[in-house]
Every structure is written in structure tokens, then in C-alpha cells.
Protein backbone atom coordinates (compact mmCIF):
# COMPACT_ATOMS: atom_id res chain seq x y z
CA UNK A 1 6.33 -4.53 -24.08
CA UNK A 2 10.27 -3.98 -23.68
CA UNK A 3 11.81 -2.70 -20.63
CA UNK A 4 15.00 -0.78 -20.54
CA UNK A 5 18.21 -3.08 -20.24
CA UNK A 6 19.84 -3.72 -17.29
CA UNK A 7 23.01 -5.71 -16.47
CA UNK A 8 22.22 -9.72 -15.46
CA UNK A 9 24.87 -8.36 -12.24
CA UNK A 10 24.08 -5.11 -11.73
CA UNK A 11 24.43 -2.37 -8.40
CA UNK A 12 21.51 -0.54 -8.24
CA UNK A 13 23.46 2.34 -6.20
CA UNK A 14 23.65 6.31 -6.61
CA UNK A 15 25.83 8.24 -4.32
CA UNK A 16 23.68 11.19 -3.85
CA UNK A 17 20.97 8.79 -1.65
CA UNK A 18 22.27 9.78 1.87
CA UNK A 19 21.17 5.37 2.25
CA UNK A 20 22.99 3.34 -0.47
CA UNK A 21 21.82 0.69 -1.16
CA UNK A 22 23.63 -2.57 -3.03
CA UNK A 23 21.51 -4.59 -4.93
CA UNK A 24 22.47 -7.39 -6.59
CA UNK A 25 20.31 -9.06 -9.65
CA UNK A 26 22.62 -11.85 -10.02
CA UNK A 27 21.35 -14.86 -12.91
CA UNK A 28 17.61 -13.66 -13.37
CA UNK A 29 17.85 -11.93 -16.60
CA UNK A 30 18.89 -13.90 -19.78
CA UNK A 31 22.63 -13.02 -20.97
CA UNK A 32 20.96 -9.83 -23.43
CA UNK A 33 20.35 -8.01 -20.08
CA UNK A 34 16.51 -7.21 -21.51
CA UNK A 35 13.64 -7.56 -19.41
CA UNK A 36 10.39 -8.30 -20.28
CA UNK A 37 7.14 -9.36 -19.44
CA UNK A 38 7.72 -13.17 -21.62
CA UNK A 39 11.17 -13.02 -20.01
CA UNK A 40 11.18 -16.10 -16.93
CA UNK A 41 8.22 -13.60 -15.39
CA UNK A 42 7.94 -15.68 -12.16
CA UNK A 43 4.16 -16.92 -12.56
CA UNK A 44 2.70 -16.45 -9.35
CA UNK A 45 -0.45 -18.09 -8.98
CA UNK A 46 -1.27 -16.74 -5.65
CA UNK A 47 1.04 -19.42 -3.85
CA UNK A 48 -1.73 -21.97 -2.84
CA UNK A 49 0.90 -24.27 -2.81
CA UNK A 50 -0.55 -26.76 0.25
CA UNK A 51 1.86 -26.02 3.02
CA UNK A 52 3.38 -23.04 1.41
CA UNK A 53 1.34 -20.00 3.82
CA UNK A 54 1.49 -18.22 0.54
CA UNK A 55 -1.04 -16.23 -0.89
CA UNK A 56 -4.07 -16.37 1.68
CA UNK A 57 -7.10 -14.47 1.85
CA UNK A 58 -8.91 -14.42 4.76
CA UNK A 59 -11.72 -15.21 1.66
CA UNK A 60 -10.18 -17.10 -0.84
CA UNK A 61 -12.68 -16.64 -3.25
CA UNK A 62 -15.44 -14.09 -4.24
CA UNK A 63 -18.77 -14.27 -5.26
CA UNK A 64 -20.19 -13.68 -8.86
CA UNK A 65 -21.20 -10.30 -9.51
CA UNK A 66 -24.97 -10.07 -8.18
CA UNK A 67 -26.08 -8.82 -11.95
CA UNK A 68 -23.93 -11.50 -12.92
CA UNK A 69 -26.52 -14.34 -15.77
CA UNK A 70 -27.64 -17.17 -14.51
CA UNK A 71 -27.32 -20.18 -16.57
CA UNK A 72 -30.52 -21.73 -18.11
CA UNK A 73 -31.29 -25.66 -16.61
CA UNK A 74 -31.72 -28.14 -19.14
CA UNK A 75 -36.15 -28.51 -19.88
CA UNK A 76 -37.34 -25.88 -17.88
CA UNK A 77 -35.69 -26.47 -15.11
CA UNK A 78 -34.65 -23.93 -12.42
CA UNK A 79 -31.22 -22.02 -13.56
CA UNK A 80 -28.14 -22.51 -11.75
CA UNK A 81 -25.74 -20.01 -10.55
CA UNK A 82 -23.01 -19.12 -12.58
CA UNK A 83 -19.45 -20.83 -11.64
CA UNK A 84 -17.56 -19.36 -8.50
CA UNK A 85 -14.55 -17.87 -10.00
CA UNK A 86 -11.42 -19.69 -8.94
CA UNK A 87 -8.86 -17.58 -6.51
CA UNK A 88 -6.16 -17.49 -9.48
CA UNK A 89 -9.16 -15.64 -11.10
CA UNK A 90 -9.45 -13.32 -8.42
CA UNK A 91 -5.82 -12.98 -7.05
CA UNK A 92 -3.80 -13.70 -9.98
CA UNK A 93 -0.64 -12.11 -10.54
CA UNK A 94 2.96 -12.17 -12.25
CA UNK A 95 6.21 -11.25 -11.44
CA UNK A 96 9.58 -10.47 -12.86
CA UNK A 97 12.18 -13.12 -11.78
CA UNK A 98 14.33 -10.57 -9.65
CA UNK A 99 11.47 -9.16 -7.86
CA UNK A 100 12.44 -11.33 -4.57
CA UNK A 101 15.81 -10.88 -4.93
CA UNK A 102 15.50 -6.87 -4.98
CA UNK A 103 13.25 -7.20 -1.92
CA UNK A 104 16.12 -8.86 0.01
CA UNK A 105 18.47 -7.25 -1.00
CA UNK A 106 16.72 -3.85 0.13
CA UNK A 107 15.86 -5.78 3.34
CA UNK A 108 12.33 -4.84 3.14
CA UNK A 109 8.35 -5.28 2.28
CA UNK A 110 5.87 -4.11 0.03
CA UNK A 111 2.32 -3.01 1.18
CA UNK A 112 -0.30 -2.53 -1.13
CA UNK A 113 -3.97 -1.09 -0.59
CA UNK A 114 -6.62 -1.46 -3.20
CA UNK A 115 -9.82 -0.12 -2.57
CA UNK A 116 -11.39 -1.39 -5.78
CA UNK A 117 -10.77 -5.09 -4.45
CA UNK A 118 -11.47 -4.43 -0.62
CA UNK A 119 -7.92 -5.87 -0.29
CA UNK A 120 -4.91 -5.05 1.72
CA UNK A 121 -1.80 -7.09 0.23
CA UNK A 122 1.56 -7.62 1.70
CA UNK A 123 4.03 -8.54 -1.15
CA UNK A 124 7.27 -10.22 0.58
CA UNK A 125 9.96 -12.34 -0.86
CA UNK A 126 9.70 -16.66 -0.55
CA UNK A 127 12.32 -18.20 -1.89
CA UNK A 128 11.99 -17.83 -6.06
CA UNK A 129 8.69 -16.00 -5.71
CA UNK A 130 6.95 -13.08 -4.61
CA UNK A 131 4.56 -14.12 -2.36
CA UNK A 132 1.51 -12.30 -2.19
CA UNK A 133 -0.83 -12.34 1.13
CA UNK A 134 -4.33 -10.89 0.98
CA UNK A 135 -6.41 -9.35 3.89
CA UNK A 136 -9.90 -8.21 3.47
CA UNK A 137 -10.61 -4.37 4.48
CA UNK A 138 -13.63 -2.34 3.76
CA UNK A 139 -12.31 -0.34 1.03
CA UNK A 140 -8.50 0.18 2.30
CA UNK A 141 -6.69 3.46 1.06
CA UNK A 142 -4.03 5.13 2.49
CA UNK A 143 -1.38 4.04 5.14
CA UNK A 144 1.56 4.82 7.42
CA UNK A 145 3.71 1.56 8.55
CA UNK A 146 7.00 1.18 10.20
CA UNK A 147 8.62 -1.97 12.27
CA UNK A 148 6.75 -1.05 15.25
CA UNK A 149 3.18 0.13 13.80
CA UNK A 150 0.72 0.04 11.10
CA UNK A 151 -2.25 3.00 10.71
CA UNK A 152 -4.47 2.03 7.94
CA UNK A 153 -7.96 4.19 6.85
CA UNK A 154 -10.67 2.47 5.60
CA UNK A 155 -14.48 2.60 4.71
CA UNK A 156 -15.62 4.80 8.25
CA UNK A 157 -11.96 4.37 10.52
CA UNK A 158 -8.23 4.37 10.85
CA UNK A 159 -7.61 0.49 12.14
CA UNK A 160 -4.00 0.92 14.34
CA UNK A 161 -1.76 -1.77 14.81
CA UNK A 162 1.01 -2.95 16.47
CA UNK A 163 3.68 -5.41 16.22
CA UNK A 164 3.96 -8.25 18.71
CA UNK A 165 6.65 -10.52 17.21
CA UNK A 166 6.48 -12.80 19.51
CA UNK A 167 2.86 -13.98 17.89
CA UNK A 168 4.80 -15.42 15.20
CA UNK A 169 6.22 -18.17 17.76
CA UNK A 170 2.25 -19.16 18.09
CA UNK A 171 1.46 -19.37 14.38
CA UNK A 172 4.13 -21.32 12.65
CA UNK A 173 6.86 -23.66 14.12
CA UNK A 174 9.90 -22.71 13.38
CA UNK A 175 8.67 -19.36 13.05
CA UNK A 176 8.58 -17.76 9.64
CA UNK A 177 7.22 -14.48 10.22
CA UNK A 178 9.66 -11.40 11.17
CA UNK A 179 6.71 -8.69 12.26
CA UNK A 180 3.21 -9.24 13.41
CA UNK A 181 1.24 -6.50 13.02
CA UNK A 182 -1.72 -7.17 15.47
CA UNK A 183 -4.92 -4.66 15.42
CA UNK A 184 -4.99 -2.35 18.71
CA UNK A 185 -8.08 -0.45 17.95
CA UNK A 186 -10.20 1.60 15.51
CA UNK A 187 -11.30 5.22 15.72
CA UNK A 188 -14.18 5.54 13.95
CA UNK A 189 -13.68 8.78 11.06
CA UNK A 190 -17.16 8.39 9.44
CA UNK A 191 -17.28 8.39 5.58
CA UNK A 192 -15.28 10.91 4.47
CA UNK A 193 -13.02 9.53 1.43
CA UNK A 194 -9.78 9.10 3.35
CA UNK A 195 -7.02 9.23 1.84
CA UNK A 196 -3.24 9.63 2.32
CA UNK A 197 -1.79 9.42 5.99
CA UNK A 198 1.49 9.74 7.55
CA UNK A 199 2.59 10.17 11.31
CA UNK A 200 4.72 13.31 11.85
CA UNK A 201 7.85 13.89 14.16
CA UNK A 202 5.88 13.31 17.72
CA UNK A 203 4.00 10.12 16.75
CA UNK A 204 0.83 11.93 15.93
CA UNK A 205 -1.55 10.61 12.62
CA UNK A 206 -2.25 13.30 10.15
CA UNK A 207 -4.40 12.35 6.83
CA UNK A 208 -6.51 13.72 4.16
CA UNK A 209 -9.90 13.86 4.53
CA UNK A 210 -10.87 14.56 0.81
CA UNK A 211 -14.44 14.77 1.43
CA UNK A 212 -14.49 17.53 3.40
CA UNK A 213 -11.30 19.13 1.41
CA UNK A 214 -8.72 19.36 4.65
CA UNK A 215 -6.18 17.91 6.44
CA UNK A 216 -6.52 16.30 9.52
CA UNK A 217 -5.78 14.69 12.81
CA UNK A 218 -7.54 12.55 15.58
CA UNK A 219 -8.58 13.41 19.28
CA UNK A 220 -10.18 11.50 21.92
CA UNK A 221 -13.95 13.24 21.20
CA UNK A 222 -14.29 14.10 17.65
CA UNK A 223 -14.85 11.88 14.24
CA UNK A 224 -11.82 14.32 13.17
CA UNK A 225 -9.62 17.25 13.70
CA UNK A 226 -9.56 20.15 10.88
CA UNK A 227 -5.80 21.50 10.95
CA UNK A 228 -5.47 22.94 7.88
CA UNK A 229 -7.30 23.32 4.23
CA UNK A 230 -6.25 25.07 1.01
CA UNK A 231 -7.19 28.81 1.49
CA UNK A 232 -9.34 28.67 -2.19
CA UNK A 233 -11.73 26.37 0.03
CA UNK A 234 -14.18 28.57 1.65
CA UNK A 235 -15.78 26.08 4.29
CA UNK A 236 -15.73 22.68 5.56
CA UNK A 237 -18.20 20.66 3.56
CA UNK A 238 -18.75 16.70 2.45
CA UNK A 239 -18.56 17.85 -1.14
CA UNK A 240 -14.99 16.96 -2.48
CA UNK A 241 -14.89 20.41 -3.67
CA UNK A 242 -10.84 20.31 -4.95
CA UNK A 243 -10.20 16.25 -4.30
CA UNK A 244 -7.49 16.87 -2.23
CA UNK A 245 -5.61 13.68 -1.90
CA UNK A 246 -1.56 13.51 -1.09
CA UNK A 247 0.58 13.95 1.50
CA UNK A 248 4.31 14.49 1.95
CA UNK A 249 5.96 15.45 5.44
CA UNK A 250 8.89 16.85 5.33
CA UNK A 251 11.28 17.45 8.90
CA UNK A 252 8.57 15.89 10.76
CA UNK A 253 5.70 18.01 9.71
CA UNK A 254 3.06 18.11 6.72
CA UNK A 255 4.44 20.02 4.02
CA UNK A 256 2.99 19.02 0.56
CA UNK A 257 0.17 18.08 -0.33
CA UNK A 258 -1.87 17.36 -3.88
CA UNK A 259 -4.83 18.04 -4.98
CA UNK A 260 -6.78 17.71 -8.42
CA UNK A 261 -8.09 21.10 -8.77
CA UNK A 262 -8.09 24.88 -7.36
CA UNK A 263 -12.14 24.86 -6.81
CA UNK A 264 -14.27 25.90 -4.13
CA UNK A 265 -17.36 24.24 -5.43
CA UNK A 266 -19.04 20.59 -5.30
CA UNK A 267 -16.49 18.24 -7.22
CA UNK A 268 -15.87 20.99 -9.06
CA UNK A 269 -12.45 19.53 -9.70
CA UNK A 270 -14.15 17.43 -12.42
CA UNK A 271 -14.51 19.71 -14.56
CA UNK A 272 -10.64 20.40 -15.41
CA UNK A 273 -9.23 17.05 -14.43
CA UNK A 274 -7.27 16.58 -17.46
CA UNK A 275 -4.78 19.09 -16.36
CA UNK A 276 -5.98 20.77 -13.80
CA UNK A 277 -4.28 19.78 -10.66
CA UNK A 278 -1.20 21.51 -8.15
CA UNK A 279 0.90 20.85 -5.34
CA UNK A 280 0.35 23.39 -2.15
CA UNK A 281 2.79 24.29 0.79
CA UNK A 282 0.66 23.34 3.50
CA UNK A 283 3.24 25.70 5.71
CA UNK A 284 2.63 29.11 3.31
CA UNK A 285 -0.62 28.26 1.64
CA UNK A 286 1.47 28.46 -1.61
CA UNK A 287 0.69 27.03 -4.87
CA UNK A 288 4.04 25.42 -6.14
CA UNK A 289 3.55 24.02 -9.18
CA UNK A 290 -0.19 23.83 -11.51
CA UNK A 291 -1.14 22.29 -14.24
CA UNK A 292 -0.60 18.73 -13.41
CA UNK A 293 -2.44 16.00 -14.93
CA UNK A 294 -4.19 13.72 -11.58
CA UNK A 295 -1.38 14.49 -9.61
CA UNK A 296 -1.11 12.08 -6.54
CA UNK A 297 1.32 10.96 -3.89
CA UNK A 298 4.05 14.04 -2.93
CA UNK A 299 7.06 12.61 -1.15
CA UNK A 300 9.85 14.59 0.14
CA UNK A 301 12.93 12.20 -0.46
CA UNK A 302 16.41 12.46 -1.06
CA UNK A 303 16.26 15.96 -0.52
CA UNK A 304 13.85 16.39 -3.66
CA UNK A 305 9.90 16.42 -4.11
CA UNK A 306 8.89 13.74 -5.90
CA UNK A 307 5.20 13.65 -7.44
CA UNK A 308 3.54 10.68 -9.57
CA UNK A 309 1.57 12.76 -12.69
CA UNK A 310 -0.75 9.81 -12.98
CA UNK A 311 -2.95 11.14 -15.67
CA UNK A 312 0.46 10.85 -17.81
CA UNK A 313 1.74 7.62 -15.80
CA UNK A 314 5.19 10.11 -15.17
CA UNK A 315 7.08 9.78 -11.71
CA UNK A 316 8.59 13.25 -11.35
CA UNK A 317 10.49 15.47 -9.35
CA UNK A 318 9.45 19.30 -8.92
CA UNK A 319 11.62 21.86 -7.77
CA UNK A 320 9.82 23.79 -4.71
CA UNK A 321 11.29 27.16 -5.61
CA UNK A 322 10.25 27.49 -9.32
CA UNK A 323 7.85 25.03 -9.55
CA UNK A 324 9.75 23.19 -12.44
CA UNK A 325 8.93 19.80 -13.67
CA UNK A 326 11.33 16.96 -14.55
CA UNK A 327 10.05 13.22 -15.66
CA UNK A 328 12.38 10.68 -14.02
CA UNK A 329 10.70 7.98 -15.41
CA UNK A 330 6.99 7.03 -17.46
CA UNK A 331 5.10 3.62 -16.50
CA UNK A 332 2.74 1.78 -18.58
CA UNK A 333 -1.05 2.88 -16.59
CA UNK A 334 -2.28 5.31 -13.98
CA UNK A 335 -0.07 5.46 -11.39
CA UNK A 336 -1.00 6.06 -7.81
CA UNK A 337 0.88 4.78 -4.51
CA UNK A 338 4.92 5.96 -4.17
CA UNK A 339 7.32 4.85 -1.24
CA UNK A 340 11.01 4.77 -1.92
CA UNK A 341 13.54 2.35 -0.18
CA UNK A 342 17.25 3.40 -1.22
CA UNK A 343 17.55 4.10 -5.13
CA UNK A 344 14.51 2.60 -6.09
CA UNK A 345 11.29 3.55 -5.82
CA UNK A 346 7.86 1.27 -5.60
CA UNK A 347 4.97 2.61 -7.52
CA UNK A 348 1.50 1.57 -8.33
CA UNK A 349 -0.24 1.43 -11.22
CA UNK A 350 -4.36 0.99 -12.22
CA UNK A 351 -6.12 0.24 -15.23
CA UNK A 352 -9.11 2.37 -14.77
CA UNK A 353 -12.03 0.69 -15.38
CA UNK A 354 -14.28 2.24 -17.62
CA UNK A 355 -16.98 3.67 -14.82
CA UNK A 356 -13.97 5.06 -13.04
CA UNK A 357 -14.17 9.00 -13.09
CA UNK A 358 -10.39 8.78 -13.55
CA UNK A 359 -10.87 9.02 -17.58
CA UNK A 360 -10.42 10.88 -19.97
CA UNK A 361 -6.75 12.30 -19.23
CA UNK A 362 -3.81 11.54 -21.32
CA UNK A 363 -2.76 8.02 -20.14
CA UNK A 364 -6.73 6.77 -21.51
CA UNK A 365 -5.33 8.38 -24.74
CA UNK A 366 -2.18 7.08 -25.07
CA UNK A 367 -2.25 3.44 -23.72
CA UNK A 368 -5.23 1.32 -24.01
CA UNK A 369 -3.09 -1.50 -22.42
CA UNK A 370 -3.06 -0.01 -18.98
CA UNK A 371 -1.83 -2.43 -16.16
CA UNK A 372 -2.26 -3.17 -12.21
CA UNK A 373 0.21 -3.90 -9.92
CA UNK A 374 3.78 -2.10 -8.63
CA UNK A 375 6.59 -1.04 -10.79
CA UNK A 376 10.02 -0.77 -9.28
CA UNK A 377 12.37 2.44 -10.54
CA UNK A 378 15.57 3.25 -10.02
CA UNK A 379 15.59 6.76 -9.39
CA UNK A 380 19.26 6.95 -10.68
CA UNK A 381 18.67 5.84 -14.24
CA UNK A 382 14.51 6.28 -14.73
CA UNK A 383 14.37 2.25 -15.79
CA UNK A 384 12.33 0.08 -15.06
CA UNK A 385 14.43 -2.87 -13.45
CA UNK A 386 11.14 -5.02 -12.03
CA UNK A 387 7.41 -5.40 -11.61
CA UNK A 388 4.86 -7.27 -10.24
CA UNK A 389 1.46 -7.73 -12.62
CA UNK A 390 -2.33 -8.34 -10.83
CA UNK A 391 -3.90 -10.37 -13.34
CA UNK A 392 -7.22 -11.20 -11.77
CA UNK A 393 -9.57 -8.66 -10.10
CA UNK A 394 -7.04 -6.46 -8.49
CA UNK A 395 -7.60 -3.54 -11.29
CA UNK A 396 -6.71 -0.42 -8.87
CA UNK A 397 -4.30 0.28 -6.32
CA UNK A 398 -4.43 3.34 -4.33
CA UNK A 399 -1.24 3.24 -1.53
CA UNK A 400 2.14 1.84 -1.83
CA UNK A 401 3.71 1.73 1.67
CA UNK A 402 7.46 -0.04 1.81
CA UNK A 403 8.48 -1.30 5.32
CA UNK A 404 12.12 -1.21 5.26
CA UNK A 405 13.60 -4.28 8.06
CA UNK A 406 10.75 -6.80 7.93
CA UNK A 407 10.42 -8.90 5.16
CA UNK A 408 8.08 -11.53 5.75
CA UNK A 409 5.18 -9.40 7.59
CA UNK A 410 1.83 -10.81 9.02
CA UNK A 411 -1.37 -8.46 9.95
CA UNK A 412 -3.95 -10.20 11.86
CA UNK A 413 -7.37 -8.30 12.72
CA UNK A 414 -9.39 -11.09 13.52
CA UNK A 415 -9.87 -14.44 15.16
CA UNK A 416 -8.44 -16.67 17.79
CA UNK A 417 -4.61 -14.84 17.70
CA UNK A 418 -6.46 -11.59 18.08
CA UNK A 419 -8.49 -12.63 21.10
CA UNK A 420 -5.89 -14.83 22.88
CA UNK A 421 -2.55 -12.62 22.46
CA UNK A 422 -1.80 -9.32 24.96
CA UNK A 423 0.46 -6.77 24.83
CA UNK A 424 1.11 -4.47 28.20
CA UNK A 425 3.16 -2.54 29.80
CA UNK A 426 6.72 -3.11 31.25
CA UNK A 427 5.82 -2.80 34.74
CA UNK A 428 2.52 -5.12 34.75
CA UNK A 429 3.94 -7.69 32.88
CA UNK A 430 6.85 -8.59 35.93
CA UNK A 431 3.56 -9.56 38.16
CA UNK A 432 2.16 -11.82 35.37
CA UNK A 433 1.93 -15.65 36.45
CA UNK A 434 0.03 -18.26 36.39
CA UNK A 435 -1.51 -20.93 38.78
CA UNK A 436 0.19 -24.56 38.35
CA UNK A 437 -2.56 -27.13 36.74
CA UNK A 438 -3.43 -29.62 38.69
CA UNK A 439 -1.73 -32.82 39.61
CA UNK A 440 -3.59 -34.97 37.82
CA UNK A 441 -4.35 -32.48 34.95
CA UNK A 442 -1.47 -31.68 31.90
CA UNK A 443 -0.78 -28.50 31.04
CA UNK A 444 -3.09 -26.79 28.46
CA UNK A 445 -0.72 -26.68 25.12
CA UNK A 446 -0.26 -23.26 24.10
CA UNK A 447 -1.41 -21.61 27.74
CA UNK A 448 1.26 -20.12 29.85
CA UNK A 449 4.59 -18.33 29.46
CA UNK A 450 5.44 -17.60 26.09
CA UNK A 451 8.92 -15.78 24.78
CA UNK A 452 8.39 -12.35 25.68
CA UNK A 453 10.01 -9.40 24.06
CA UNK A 454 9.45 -6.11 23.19
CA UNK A 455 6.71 -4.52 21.00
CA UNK A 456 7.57 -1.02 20.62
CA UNK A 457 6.82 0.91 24.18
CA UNK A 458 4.63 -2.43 24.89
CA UNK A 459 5.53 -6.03 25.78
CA UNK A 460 3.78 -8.39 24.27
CA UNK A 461 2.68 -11.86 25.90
CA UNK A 462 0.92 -14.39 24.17
């Protein structure tokens, strides 16, 4: 598979972004400019270099498949388990050569959430490689992350978490890490599907709730907040009746969002999924556009809607007056997960297993080679100028959330950091101190004043 040719020295700029952005691929490509996936691809066996911090799982490996044989003993005997896959097998993944390089040069991070794996993965630039960090979630989707905050909704809750930098002191000497993301606390949603989330202009979480076909936010009592839901839905109901799914804010406010048909009954989106999906004005209950094959992921950026057509694997822009269509650029599976830093834009892609009800739409049709992992576009030109490959058991992402001024990220939910590092506020952290040890005892390594600086509104002390 060929890839559209770029320069080996290239600025990746346009001068309609209201951020340009320089980035420089300098002596990654070979002198023909072509990229493809045989060309220097930047193996990347999950980093388990010893030493490296690259790579880790908070479960390095998983378990067989409980259906999965057993093989027969030798004379009767009792059979033994079939081999533990290694974590190459289960993490695996390949990169083009510039992938770090366009990461730096953007000055940002790459989030990725698959639900398929129970994985949340940070992709951030080490030296020559991308270096790919795994935490385990109960089915992660959608997320909303910044340099201050992370919101993430899983299985039953939205995890929130914040970013004490000054953990990073405590977990690697020098320090390495340039954000800490360290979980605050969980509301509890129930199951219902979540999907995309974003904060809006006062701080304030709004996601879909696809279950129950609505848009939502959180208060202090309830497992959720109705705000809004597409006027063809007659009533609130756990029965996925239209699968809405995307959001887009737009001024501060929810604006856009997608779903995968205009249904009022149980799934009844199902039935039309091939071509059957639109993009609403959450603001006039309009219908802007129909007719959209899976459409997922609305962002309002660079003054245009953007859209990713994933039954066609087509990252588009649609004009909100007329409702026109344009294909920027096509990618090579079902793509799902958008988030834009400067001229190019980070996209996921699945490969749809076969028990997936994503199937039978035109990408099944048209590209039996279907791949996981995140594409980078430039928006200018519609090429492909990178990409990262899963080639283990990450087979479907669902969100793609860059982070824009942290590059080497951390996210810790659990274990001794979690329990032994505070964050409070301004004025109670001036009458924080601690009693001397005694004479004849040393101090306690790692107890006492650490650097303190800020975390957002907080101060963190650890």
C-alpha cells in the first residue's frame, strides 16, 4: 500500500489555520519522497526495552480466550493450557519513521481509547520511536483532555483527572514525564453506552449517552442530566433507538452532533446503517446534512465542520448552510476518533471484526485489508504524511483525543502514587508541615516537602 509523496524536508503549514504550525520531516523518508508501510516503518515492539518506561501495561499480558483449545497431554494425560500470548502479541504495533518527529514538532500527545481492548493508550514521542503506554479501563470510549484535566467515560462512569506535575519528581529521577494526570474521582453514569464528551465554555462535561438517545450532563444527585435529544426521539429509553454518538462544540457550547439514523424505535438505526446517518444542530433541532454512511466524530475546526464518513473511511468537511459534502481525504479502514492539532489531523481507524454490527457498509466492500491504529492528515493537501499500525489485539479504536503542550504524559489511577500524593487548595497548603523525626531516627526517604507547584486551581503536594 502506497502513500501519497511527500518531500524528505517538508512544512506541513496552510495559512488559513488561524495556528500554523511548522513541521519539519527532515531525513526519515528515502530520497523518492514515498512513504510506505516497508519504508524504515519504525518497528515498535511495545518498547519493553528494560529501563526504557516504554510501552507498559498495568497487565502486560492477557489471558487466552476462555473458549480458547486446550492442548491434549501426551498418554492420557491431563491437557495443558494453551500458551499465554506474548505482550508483542497483544500490544504490537508499527510506526512510520517521522511519526515522533511530527509529534514534536506539533508539541503535543496522542490519546487513544479502545473499547474492544479495555485499553486507554497514550502515544508520545521517545527518541526514534513512538512510544506507546497502555492503561487498563473497563471498556474506555470517549474523552475530553487538556494540560490541566482528563474526563474519560467508561463501562458505568466518567473517571476525572487532574494533573499534578510535580508526581513526576516521585516516579523517575531526573524526571521524564511533562503531565501527570492523577484520578480525582468517578461519578458513577450506569450502563448507558457512553460515548463522545467534551467540556463547554464554563468547565462543565457534556456527553452522549447513546443508550438512552440524548445528550447529557452531570449533577451532584442523578446517574445523568437529559439536556437535549433529537426531536424524532419520542422518549427517554435504554434502547439505542437512533445511535446517537458525536459531538462537536462550537463557541463554547454543543452544536453538532451525529447520529446513525433518524428512528424513534429500538436500534432501529440498524436497519439503514449503510447510509442512513445525519448530522443535527443541537441549537435548532435541524437536520444538516443525511445520508451519511456511519457518520462519527463532528468537529468544528478551522472555521469548518469536519465529519469522519467511516462506513466509506472519508474525513470530510460539510458546509452547515447547504449541507454539502466534500472528501478531504480517504483512509484505508473504518475510521472513528478525530482531533486536529495545527494542519494535521489524527484519526483512527478499526478493522471490524466480523461479529461487529459495524458491517456491511461500503468500507467491508471495498477493502478487505482494513487496519487499526491512527492516521495523520494534513488537512491542506488530503495526504497521508504518517501512521501508526496496532498489530496485535488492538482491532478497534473509538476516541482520538490530541493534548497539544505535553508530550510525554502519565495517567495513574491506581496504587501507591495514587494513595500517597495530594493535591489542595492554595490557602491550606501554607499551614502544611511536618514534625522533625527524631534524633536518633533518619528521615523517611520520600516523606516530607516535595517541589510544589501548581495543578490547575489546585496545588499539588506529594
Amino acid at each position: 500500500m502506497r502513500y501519497a509523496p511527500i518531500p524528505r524536508r517538508s512544512q506541513f503549514c496552510d495559512n488559513d489555520l488561524r495556528r500554523q504550525t511548522h513541521v519539519c520531516v527532515a531525513d526519515v523518508l528515502r530520497d523518492n519522497g514515498a512513504m510506505s508501510e516497508d519504508d524504515n516503518p519504525g518497528k515498535n515492539p511495545e518498547d519493553v526495552a528494560p529501563g526504557s518506561g516504554a510501552g507498559q501495561a498495568d497487565d502486560a499480558a492477557t489471558a487466552p480466550p476462555a473458549d480458547a483449545p486446550a492442548v491434549p497431554g501426551a498418554d492420557g494425560a491431563e491437557p495443558t493450557p494453551a500458551a499465554q500470548p506474548t505482550v508483542e502479541q497483544v500490544l504490537g504495533s508499527v510506526h512510520t519513521s517521522n511519526f515522533p518527529d511530527i509529534l514534536r514538532e506539533l508539541g503535543g500527545s496522542i490519546l487513544v481509547s479502545t473499547y474492544q481492548a479495555g485499553k486507554l493508550v497514550i502515544l508520545r514521542p521517545d527518541k526514534n520511536s513512538i512510544n506507546t503506554h497502555f492503561r487498563t479501563f473497563n471498556r474506555p470510549m470517549g474523552m475530553a483532555a487538556d494540560r490541566q484535566r482528563l474526563m474519560l467515560g467508561a463501562m458505568m462512569e466518567i473517571v476525572e483527572f487532574r494533573n499534578m506535575p510535580d508526581v513526576a519528581k516521585r516516579m523517575h529521577d531526573p524526571p521524564v514525564h511533562d503531565a501527570v494526570y492523577m484520578a480525582r474521582r468517578a461519578h458513577i453514569t450506569g450502563h448507558i453506552d457512553i460515548h463522545e464528551m467534551a467540556w463547554d465554555g464554563d468547565g462543565a462535561i457534556w456527553f452522549i449517552n447513546t443508550l438512552f438517545s440524548c445528550l447529557c450532563t452531570l449533577d451532584t444527585k442523578s446517574s445523568f442530566v437529559p439536556r437535549w435529544r433529537p426531536k424524532f426521539v419520542s422518549h427517554y429509553a435504554p434502547e439505542d433507538r437512533c445511535h446517537l454518538n458525536g459531538l462537536a462544540m462550537r463557541n463554547g457550547i454543543p452544536r453538532y452532533v451525529t447520529a446513525l439514523g433518524e428512528t424513534n424505535d429500538r436500534e432501529g438505526w440498524r436497519v439503514n446503517k449503510r447510509n442512513g446517518g445525519l448530522i443535527i444542530d443541537v441549537t435548532t433541532n435541524r437536520v444538516i446534512t443525511r445520508g451519511l454512511s456511519m457518520p462519527h466524530s463532528p468537529r468544528w475546526y478551522d472555521n469548518r465542520l469536519w465529519v469522519l464518513e467511516s462506513g466509506r473511511g472519508a474525513l470530510c468537511t460539510v458546509d452547515v448552510k447547504t449541507g454539502e459534502r466534500s472528501d478531504v481525504a480517504r483512509v484505508p479502514g473504518f475510521c472513528r476518533g478525530l482531533d486536529f492539532i495545527g494542519p494535521v489531523a489524527f484519526i483512527g481507524l478499526s478493522q471490524l471484526r466480523g461479529t461487529t454490527p459495524f458491517t456491511d457498509i461500503p468500507i467491508t466492500d471495498d477493502n478487505s485489508d482494513r487496519l487499526s491504529g491512527v492516521w495523520v492528515v494534513h488537512i491542506g493537501t488530503g495526504k497521508t504524511i504518517a501512521f501508526l499500525k496496532f498489530t496485535g489485539g488492538v482491532q478497534e479504536i473509538f476516541a482520538v483525543q490530541a493534548v497539544p503542550g505535553v508530550l510525554f504524559p502519565e495517567i495513574v489511577h491506581e496504587g501507591d502514587l495514587l494513595a500517597s500524593a495530594y493535591a489542595l487548595p492554595e490557602k491550606a497548603l501554607k499551614e502544611v508541615g511536618f514534625s522533625p523525626p527524631p534524633p536518633d531516627q533518619p528521615p523517611t526517604p520520600g516523606v516530607g516537602y516535595g517541589a510544589i507547584a501548581p495543578a490547575s486551581e489546585d496545588t499539588a503536594h506529594s
